[in-house]
PDB file of N, CA and C in Angstrom:
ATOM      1  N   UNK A   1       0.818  -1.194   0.000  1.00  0.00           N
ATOM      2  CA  UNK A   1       0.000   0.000   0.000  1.00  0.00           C
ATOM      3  C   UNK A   1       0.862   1.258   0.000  1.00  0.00           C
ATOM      4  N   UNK A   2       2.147   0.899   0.646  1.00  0.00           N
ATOM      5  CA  UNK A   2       2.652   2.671   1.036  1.00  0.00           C
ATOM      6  C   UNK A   2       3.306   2.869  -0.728  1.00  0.00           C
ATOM      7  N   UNK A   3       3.906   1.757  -1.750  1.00  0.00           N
ATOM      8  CA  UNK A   3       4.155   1.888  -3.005  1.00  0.00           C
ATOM      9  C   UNK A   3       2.955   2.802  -3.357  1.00  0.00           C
ATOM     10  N   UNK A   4       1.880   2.285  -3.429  1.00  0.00           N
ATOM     11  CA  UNK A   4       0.847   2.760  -4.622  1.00  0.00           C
ATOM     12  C   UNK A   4       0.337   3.980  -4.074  1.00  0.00           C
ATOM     13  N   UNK A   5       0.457   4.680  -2.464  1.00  0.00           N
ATOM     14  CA  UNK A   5       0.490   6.079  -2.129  1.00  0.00           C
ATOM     15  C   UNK A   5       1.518   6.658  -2.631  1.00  0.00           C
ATOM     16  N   UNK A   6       2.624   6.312  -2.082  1.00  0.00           N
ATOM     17  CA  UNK A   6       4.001   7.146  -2.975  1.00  0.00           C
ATOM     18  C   UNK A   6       3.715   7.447  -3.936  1.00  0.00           C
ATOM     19  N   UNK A   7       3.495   6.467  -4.714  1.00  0.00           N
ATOM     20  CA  UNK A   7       3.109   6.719  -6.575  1.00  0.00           C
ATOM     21  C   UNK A   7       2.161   7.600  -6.608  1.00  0.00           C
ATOM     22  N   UNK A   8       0.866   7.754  -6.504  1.00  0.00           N
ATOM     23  CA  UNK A   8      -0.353   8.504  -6.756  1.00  0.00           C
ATOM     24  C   UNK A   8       0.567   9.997  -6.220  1.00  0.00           C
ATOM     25  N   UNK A   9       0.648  10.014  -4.857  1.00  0.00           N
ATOM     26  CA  UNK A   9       0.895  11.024  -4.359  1.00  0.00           C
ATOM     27  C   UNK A   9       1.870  11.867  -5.220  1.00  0.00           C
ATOM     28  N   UNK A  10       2.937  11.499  -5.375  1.00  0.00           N
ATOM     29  CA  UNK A  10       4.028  12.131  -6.045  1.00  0.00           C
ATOM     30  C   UNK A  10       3.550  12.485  -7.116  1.00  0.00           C
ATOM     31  N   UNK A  11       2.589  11.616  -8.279  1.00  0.00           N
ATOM     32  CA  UNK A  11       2.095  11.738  -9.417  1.00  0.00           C
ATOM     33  C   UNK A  11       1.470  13.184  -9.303  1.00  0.00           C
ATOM     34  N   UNK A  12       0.390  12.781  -8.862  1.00  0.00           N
ATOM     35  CA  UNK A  12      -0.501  14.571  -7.731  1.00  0.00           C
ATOM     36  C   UNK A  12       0.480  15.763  -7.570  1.00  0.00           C
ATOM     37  N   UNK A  13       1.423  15.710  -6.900  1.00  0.00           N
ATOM     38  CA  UNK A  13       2.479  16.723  -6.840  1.00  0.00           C
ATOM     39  C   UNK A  13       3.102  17.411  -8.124  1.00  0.00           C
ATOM     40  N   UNK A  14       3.530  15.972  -8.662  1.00  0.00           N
ATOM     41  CA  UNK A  14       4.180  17.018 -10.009  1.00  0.00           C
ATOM     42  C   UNK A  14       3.305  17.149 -10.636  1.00  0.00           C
ATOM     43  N   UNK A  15       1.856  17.168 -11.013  1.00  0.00           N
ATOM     44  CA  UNK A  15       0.905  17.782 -11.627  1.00  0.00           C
ATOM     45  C   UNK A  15       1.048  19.130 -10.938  1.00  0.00           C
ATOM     46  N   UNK A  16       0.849  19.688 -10.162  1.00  0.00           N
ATOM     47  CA  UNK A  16       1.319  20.916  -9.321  1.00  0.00           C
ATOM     48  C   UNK A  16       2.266  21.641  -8.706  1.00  0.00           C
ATOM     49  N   UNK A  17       3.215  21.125  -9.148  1.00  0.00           N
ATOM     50  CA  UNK A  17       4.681  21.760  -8.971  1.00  0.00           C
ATOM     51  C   UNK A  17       4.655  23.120 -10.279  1.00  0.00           C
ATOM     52  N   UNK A  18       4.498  22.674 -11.380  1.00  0.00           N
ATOM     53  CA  UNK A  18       4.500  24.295 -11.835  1.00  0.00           C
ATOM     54  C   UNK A  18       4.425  25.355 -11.393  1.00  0.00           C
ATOM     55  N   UNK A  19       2.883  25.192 -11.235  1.00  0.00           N
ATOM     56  CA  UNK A  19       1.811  26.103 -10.978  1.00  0.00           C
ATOM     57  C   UNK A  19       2.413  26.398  -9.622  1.00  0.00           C
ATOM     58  N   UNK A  20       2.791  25.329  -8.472  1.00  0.00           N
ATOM     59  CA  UNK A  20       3.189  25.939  -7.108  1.00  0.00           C
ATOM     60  C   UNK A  20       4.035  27.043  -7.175  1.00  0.00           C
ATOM     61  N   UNK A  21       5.407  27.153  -8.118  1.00  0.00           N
ATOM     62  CA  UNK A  21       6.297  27.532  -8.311  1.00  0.00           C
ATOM     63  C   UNK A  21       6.249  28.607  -8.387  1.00  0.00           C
ATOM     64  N   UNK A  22       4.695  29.446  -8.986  1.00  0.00           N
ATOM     65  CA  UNK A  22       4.417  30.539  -9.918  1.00  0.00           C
ATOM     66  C   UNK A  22       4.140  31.624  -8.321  1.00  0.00           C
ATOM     67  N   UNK A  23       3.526  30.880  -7.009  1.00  0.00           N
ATOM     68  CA  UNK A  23       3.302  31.618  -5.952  1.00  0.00           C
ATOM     69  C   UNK A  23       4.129  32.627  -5.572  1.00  0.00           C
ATOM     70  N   UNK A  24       5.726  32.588  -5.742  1.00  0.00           N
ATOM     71  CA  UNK A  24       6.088  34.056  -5.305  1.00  0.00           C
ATOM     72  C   UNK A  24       6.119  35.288  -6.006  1.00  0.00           C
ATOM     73  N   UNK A  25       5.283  34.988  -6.987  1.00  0.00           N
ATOM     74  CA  UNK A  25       4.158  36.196  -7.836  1.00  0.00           C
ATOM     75  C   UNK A  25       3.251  36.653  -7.127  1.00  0.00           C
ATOM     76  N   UNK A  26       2.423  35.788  -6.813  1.00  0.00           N
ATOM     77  CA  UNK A  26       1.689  36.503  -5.709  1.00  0.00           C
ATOM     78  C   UNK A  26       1.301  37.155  -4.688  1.00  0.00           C
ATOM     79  N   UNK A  27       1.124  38.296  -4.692  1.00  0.00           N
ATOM     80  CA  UNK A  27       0.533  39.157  -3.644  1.00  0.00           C
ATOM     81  C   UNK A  27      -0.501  39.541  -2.493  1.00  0.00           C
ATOM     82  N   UNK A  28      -1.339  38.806  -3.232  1.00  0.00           N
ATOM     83  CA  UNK A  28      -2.893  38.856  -2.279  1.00  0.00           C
ATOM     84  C   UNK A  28      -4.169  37.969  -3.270  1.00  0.00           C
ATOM     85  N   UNK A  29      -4.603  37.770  -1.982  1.00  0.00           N
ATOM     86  CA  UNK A  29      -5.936  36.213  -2.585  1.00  0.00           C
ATOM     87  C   UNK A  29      -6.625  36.628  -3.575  1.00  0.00           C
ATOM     88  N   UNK A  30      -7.010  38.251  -4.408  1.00  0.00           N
ATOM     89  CA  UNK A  30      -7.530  38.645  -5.056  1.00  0.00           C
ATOM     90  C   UNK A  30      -6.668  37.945  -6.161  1.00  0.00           C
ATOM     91  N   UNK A  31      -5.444  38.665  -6.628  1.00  0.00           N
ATOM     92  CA  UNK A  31      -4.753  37.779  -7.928  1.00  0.00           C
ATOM     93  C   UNK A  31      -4.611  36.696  -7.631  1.00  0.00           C
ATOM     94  N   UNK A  32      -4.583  35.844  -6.708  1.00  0.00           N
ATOM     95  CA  UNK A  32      -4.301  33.731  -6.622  1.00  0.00           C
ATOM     96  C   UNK A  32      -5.649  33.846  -7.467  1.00  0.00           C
ATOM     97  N   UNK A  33      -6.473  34.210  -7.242  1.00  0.00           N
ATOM     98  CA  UNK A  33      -8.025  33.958  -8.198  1.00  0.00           C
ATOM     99  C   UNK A  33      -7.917  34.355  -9.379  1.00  0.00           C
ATOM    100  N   UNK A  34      -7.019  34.955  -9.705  1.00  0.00           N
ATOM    101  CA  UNK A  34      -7.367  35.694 -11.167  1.00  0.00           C
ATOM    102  C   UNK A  34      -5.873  34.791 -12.342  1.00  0.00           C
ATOM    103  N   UNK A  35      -5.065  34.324 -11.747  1.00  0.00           N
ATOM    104  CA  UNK A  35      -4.124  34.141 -12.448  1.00  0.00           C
ATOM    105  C   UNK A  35      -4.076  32.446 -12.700  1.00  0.00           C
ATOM    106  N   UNK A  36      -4.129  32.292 -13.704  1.00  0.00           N
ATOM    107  CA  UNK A  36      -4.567  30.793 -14.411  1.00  0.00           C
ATOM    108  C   UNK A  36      -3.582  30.139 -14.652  1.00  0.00           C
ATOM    109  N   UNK A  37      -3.534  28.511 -14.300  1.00  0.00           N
ATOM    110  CA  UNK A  37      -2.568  27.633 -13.806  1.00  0.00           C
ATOM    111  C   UNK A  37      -2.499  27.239 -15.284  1.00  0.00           C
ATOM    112  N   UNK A  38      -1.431  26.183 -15.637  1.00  0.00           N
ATOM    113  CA  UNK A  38      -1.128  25.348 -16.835  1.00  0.00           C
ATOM    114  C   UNK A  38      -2.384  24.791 -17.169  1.00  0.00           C
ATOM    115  N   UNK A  39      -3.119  24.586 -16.364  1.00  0.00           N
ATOM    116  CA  UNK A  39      -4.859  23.787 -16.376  1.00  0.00           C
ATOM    117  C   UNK A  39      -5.606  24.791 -16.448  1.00  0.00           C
ATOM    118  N   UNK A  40      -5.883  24.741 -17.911  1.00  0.00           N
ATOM    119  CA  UNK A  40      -6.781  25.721 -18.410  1.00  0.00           C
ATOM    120  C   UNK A  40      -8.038  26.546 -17.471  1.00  0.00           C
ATOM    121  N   UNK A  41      -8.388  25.289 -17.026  1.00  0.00           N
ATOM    122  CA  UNK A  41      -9.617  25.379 -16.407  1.00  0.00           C
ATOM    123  C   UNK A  41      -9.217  25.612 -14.473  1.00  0.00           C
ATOM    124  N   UNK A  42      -8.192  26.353 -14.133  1.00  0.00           N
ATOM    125  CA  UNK A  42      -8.310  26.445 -13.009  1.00  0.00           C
ATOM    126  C   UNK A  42      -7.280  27.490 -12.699  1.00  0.00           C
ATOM    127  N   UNK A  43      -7.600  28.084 -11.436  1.00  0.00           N
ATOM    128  CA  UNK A  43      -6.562  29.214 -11.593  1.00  0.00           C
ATOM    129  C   UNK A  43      -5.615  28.382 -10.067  1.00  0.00           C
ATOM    130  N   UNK A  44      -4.909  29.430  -9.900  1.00  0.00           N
ATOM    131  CA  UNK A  44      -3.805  29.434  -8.594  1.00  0.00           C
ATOM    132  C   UNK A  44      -4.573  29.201  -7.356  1.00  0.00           C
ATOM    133  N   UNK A  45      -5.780  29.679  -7.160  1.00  0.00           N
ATOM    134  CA  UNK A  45      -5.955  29.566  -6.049  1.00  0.00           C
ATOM    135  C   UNK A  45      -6.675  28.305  -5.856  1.00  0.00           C
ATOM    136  N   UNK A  46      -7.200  27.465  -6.991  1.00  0.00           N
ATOM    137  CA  UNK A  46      -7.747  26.193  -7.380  1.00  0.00           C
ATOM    138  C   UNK A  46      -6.321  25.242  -7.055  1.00  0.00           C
ATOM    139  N   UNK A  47      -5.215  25.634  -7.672  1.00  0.00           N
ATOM    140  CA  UNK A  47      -4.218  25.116  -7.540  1.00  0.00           C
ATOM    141  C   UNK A  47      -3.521  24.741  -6.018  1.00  0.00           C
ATOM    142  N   UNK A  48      -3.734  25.891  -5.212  1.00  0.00           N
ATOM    143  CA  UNK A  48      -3.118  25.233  -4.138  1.00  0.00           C
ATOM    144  C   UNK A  48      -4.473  24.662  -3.083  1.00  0.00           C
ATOM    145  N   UNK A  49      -5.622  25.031  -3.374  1.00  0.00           N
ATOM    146  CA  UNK A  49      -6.581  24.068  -2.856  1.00  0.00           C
ATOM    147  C   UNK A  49      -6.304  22.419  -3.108  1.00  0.00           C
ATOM    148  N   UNK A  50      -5.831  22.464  -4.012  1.00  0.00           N
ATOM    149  CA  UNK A  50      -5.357  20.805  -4.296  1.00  0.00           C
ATOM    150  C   UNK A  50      -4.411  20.414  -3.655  1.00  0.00           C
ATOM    151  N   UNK A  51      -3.169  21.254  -3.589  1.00  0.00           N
ATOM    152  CA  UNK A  51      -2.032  21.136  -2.805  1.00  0.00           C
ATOM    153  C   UNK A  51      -2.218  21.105  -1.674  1.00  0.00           C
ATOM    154  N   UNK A  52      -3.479  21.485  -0.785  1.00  0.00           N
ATOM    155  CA  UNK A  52      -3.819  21.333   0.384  1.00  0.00           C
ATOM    156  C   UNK A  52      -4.489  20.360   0.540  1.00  0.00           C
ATOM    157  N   UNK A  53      -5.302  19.174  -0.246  1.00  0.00           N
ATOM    158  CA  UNK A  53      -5.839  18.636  -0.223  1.00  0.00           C
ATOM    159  C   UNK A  53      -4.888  17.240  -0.122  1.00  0.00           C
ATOM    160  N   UNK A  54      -4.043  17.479  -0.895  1.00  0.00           N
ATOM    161  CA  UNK A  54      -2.952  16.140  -1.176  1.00  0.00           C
ATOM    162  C   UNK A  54      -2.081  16.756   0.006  1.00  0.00           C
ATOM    163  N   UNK A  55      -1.649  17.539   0.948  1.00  0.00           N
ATOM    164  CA  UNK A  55      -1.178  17.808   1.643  1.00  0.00           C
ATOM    165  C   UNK A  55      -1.591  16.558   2.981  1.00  0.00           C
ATOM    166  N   UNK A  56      -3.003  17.098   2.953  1.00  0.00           N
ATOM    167  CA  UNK A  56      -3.844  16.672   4.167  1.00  0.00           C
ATOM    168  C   UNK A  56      -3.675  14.909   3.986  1.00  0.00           C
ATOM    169  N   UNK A  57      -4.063  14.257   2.905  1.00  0.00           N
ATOM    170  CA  UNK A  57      -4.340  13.237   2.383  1.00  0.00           C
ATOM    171  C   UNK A  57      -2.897  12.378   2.773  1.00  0.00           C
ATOM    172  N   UNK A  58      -2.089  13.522   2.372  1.00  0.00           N
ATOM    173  CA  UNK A  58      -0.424  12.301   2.796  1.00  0.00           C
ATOM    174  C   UNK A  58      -0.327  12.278   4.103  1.00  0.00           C
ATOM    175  N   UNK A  59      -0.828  13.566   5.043  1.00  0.00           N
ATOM    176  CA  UNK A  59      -0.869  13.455   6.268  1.00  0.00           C
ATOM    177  C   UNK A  59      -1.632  12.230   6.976  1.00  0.00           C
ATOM    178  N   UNK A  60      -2.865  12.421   6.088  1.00  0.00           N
ATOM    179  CA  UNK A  60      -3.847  11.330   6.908  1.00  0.00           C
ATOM    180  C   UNK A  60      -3.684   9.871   6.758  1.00  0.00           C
ATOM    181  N   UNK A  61      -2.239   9.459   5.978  1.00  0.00           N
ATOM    182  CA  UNK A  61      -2.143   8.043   5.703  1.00  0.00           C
ATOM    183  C   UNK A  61      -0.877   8.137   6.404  1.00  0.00           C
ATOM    184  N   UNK A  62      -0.119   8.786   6.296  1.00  0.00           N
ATOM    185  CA  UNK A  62       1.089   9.000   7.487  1.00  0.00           C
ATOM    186  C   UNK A  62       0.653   8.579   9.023  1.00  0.00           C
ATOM    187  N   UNK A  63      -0.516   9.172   9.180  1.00  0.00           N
ATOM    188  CA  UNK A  63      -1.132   9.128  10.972  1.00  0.00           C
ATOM    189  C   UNK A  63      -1.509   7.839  11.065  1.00  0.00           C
ATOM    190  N   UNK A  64      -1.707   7.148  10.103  1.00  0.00           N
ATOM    191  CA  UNK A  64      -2.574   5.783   9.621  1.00  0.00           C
ATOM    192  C   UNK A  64      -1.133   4.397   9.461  1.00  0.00           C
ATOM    193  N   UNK A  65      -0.373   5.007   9.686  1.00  0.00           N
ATOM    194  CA  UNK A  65       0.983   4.215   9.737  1.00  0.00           C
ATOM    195  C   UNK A  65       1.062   3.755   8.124  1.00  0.00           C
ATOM    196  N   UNK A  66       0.362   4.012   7.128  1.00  0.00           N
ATOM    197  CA  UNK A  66       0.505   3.834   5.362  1.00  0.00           C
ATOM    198  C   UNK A  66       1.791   4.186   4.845  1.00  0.00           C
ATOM    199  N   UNK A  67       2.804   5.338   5.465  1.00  0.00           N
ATOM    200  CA  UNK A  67       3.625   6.143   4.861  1.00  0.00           C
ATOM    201  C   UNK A  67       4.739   6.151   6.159  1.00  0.00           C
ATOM    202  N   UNK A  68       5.707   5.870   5.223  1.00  0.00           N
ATOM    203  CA  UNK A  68       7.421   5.714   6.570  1.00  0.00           C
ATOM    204  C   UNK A  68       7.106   6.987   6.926  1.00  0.00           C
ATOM    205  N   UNK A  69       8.428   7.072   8.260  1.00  0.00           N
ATOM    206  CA  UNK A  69       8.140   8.736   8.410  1.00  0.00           C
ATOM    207  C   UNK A  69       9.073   9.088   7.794  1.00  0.00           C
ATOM    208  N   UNK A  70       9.978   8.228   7.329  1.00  0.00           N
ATOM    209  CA  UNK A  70      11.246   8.476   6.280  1.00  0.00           C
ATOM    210  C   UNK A  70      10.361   9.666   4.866  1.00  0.00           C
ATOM    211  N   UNK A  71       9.427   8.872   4.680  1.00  0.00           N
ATOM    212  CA  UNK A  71       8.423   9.377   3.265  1.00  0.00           C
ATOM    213  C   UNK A  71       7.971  10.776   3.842  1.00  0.00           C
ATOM    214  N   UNK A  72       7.275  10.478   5.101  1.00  0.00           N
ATOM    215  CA  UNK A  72       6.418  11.619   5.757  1.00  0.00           C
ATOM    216  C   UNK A  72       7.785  12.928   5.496  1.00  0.00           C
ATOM    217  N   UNK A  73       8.819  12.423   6.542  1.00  0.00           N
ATOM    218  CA  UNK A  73       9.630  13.433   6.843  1.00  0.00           C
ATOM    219  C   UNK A  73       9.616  14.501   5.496  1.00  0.00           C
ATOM    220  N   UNK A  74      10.417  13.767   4.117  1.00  0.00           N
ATOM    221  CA  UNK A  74      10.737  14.241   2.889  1.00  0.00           C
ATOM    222  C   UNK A  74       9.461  15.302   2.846  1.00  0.00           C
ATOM    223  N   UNK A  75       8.059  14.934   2.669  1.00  0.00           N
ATOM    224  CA  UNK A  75       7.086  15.574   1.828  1.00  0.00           C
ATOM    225  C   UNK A  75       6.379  16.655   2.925  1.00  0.00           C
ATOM    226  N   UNK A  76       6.862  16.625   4.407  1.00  0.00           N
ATOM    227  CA  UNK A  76       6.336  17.574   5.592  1.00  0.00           C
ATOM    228  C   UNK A  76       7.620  18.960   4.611  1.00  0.00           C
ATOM    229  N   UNK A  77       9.327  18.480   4.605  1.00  0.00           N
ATOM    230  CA  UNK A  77       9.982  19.683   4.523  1.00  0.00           C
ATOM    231  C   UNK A  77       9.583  20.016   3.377  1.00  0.00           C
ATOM    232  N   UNK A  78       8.983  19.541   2.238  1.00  0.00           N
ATOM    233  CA  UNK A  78       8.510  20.309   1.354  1.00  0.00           C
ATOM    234  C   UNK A  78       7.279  21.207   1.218  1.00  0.00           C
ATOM    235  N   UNK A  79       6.410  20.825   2.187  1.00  0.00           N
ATOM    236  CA  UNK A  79       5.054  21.358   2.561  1.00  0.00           C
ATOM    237  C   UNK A  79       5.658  22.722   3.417  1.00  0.00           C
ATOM    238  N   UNK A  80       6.288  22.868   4.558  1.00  0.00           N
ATOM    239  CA  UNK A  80       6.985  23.576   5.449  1.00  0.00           C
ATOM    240  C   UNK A  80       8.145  25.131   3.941  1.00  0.00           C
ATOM    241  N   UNK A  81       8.539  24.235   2.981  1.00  0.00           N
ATOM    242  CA  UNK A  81       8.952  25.034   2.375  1.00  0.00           C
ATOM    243  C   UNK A  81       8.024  26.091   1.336  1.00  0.00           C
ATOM    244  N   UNK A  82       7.000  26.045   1.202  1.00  0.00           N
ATOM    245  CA  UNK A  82       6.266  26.578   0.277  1.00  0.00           C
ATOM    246  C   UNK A  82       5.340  27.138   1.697  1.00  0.00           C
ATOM    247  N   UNK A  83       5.389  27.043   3.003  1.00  0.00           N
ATOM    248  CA  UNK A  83       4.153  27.728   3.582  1.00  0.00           C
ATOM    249  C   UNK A  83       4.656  29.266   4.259  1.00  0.00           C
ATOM    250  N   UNK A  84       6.174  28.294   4.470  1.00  0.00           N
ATOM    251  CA  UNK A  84       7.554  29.663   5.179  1.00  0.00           C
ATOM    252  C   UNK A  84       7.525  30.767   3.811  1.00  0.00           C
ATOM    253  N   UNK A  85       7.907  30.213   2.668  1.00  0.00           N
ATOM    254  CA  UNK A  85       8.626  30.996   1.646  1.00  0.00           C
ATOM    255  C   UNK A  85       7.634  31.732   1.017  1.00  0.00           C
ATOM    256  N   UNK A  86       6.329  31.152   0.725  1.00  0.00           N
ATOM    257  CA  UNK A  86       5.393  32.181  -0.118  1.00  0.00           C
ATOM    258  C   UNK A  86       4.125  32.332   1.319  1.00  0.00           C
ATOM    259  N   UNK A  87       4.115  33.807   1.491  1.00  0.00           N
ATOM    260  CA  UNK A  87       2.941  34.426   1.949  1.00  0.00           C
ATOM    261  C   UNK A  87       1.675  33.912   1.870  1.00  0.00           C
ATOM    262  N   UNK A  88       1.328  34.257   0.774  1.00  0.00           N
ATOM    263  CA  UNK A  88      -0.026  33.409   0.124  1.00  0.00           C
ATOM    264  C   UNK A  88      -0.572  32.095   0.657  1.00  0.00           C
ATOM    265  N   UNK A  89       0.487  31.406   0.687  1.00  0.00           N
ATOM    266  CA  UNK A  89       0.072  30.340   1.302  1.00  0.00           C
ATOM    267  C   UNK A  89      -0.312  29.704   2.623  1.00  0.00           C
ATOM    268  N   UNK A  90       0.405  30.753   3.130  1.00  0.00           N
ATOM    269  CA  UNK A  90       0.264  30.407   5.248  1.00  0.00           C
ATOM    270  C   UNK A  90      -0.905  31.695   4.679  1.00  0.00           C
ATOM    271  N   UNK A  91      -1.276  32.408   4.323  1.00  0.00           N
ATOM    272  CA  UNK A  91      -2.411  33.397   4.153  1.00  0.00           C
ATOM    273  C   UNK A  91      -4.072  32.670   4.037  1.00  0.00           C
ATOM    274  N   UNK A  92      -3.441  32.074   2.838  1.00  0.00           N
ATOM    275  CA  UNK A  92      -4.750  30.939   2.519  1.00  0.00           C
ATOM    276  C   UNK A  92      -5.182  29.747   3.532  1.00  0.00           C
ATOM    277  N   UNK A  93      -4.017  29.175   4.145  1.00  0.00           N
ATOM    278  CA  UNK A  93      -4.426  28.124   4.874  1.00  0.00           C
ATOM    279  C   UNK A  93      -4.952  28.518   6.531  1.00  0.00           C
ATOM    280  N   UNK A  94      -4.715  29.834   6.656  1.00  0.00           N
ATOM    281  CA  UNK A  94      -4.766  30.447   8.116  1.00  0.00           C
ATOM    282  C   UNK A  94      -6.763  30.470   7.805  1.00  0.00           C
ATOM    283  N   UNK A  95      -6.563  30.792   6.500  1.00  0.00           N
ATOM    284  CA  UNK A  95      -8.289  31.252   6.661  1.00  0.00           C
ATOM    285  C   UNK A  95      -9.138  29.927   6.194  1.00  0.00           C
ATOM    286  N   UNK A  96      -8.717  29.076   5.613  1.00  0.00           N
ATOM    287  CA  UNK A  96      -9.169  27.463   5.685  1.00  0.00           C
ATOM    288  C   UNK A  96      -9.155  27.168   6.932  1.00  0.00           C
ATOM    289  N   UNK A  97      -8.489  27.300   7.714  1.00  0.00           N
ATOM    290  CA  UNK A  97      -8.503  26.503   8.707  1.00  0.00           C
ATOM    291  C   UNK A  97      -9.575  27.157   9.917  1.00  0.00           C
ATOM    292  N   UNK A  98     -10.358  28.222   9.761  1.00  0.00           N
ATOM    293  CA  UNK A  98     -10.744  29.241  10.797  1.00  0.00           C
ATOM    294  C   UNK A  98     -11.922  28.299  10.913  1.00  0.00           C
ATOM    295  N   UNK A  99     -12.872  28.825  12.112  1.00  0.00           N
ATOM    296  CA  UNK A  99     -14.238  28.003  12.012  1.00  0.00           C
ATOM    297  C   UNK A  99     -14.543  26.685  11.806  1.00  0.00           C
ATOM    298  N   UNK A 100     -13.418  25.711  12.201  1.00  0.00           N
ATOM    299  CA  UNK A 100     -13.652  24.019  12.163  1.00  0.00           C
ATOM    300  C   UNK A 100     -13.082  24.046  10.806  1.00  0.00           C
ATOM    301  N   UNK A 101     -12.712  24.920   9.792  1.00  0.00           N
ATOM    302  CA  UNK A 101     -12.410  24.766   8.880  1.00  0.00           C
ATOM    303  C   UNK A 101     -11.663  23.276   8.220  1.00  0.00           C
ATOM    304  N   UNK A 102     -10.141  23.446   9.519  1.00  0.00           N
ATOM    305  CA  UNK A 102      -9.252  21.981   9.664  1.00  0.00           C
ATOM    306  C   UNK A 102     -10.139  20.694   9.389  1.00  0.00           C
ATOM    307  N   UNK A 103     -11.470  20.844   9.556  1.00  0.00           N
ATOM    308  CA  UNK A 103     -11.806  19.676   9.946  1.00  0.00           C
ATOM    309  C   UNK A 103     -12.005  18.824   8.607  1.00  0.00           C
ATOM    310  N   UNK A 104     -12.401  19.252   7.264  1.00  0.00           N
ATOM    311  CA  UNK A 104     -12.520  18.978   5.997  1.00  0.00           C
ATOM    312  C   UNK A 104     -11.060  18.453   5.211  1.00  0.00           C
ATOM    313  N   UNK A 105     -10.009  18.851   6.034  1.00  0.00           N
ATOM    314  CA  UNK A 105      -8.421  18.442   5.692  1.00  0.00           C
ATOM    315  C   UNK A 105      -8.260  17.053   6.227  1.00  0.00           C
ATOM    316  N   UNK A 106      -9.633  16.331   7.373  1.00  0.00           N
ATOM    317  CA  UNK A 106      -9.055  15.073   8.003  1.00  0.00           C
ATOM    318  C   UNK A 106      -8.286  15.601   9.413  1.00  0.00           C
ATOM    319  N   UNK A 107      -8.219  16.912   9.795  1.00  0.00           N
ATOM    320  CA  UNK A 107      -7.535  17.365  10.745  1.00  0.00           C
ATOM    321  C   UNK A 107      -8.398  17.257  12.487  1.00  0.00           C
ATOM    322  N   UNK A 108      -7.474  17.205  13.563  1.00  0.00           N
ATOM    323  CA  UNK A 108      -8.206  17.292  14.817  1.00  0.00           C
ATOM    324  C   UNK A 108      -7.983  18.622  15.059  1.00  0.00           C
ATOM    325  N   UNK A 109      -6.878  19.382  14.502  1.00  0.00           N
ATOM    326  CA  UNK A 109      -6.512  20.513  15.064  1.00  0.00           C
ATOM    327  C   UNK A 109      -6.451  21.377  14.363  1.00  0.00           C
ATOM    328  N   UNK A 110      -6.478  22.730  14.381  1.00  0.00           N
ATOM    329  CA  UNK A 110      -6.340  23.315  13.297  1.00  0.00           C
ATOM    330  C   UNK A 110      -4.830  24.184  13.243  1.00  0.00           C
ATOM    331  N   UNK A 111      -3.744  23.335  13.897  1.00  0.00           N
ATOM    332  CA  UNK A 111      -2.478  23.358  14.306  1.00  0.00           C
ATOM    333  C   UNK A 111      -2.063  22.091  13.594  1.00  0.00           C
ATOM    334  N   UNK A 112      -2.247  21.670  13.206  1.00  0.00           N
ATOM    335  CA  UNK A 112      -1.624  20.060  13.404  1.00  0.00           C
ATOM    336  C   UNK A 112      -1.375  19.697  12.114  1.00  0.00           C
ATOM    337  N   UNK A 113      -1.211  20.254  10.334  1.00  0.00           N
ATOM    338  CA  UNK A 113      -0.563  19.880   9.605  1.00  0.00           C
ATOM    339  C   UNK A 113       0.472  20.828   9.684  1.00  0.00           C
ATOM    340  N   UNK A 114       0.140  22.162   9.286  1.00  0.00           N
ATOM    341  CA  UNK A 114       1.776  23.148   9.232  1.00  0.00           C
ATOM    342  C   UNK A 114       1.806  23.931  10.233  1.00  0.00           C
ATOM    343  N   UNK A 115       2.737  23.402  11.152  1.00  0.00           N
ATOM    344  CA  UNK A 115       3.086  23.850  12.333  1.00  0.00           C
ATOM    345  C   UNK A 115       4.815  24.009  12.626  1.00  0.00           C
TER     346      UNK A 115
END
C-alpha cells in the first residue's frame, strides 16, 4: 500500500509543482483567483486548494501508519517550504482553517498539519 500512495501522491504533486512555483508572484488572494494555472480550467488559487488537499491526504495516511516517516519526513519539509517561503500560502491556509475549517483536511486541530 505505502508503493501505490508514494506513486499517486508524487504523481498529484508534479501535476502541481509548476503552478506551485508561480506563488512568489503573488501578492494577495484577489490575484491567486485571477491568475490561471497550466490547467486551463483552473486558476492558482484552485491550484493550491489541491495542494492542500494532497497535503492533508499524505498526512492522513502517514497518521494511519501507510507512509514511513522516512516518506512523511521528505514531503512535511517540502510542505513547510512553500508555507515559510510564499505568503499566500500560510495566508490561505490560516483562513481554511478558521471556524472548524481543519476539519474537511481530516484534521483534529487546526495546528496540526503546518506547524
Amino acid at each position: 500500500m505505502e508503493k501505490e500512495l508514494f506513486k499517486e501522491f508524487n504523481e498529484r504533486y508534479d501535476k502541481l509543482n509548476n503552478d506551485l512555483s508561480k506563488l512568489d508572484t503573488v501578492e494577495n488572494l484577489s490575484q491567486l483567483k485571477e491568475i490561471k494555472s497550466s490547467d486551463i480550467n483552473k486558476t492558482l488559487y484552485d491550484v493550491l486548494m489541491d495542494y492542500f488537499n494532497l497535503c492533508s491526504e499524505q498526512y492522513y495516511w502517514y497518521k494511519r501508519k501507510r507512509i514511513s516517516h522516512e516518506i512523511w519526513d521528505s514531503w512535511y519539509s517540502g510542505m513547510m517550504f512553500y508555507y515559510n517561503s510564499f505568503p499566500i500560502v500560510k495566508e490561505v491556509w490560516l483562513n481554511e482553517i478558521i471556524d472548524g475549517g481543519y476539519k474537511s483536511y481530516y484534521l483534529k486541530g487546526k495546528d496540526e498539519l503546518f506547524k
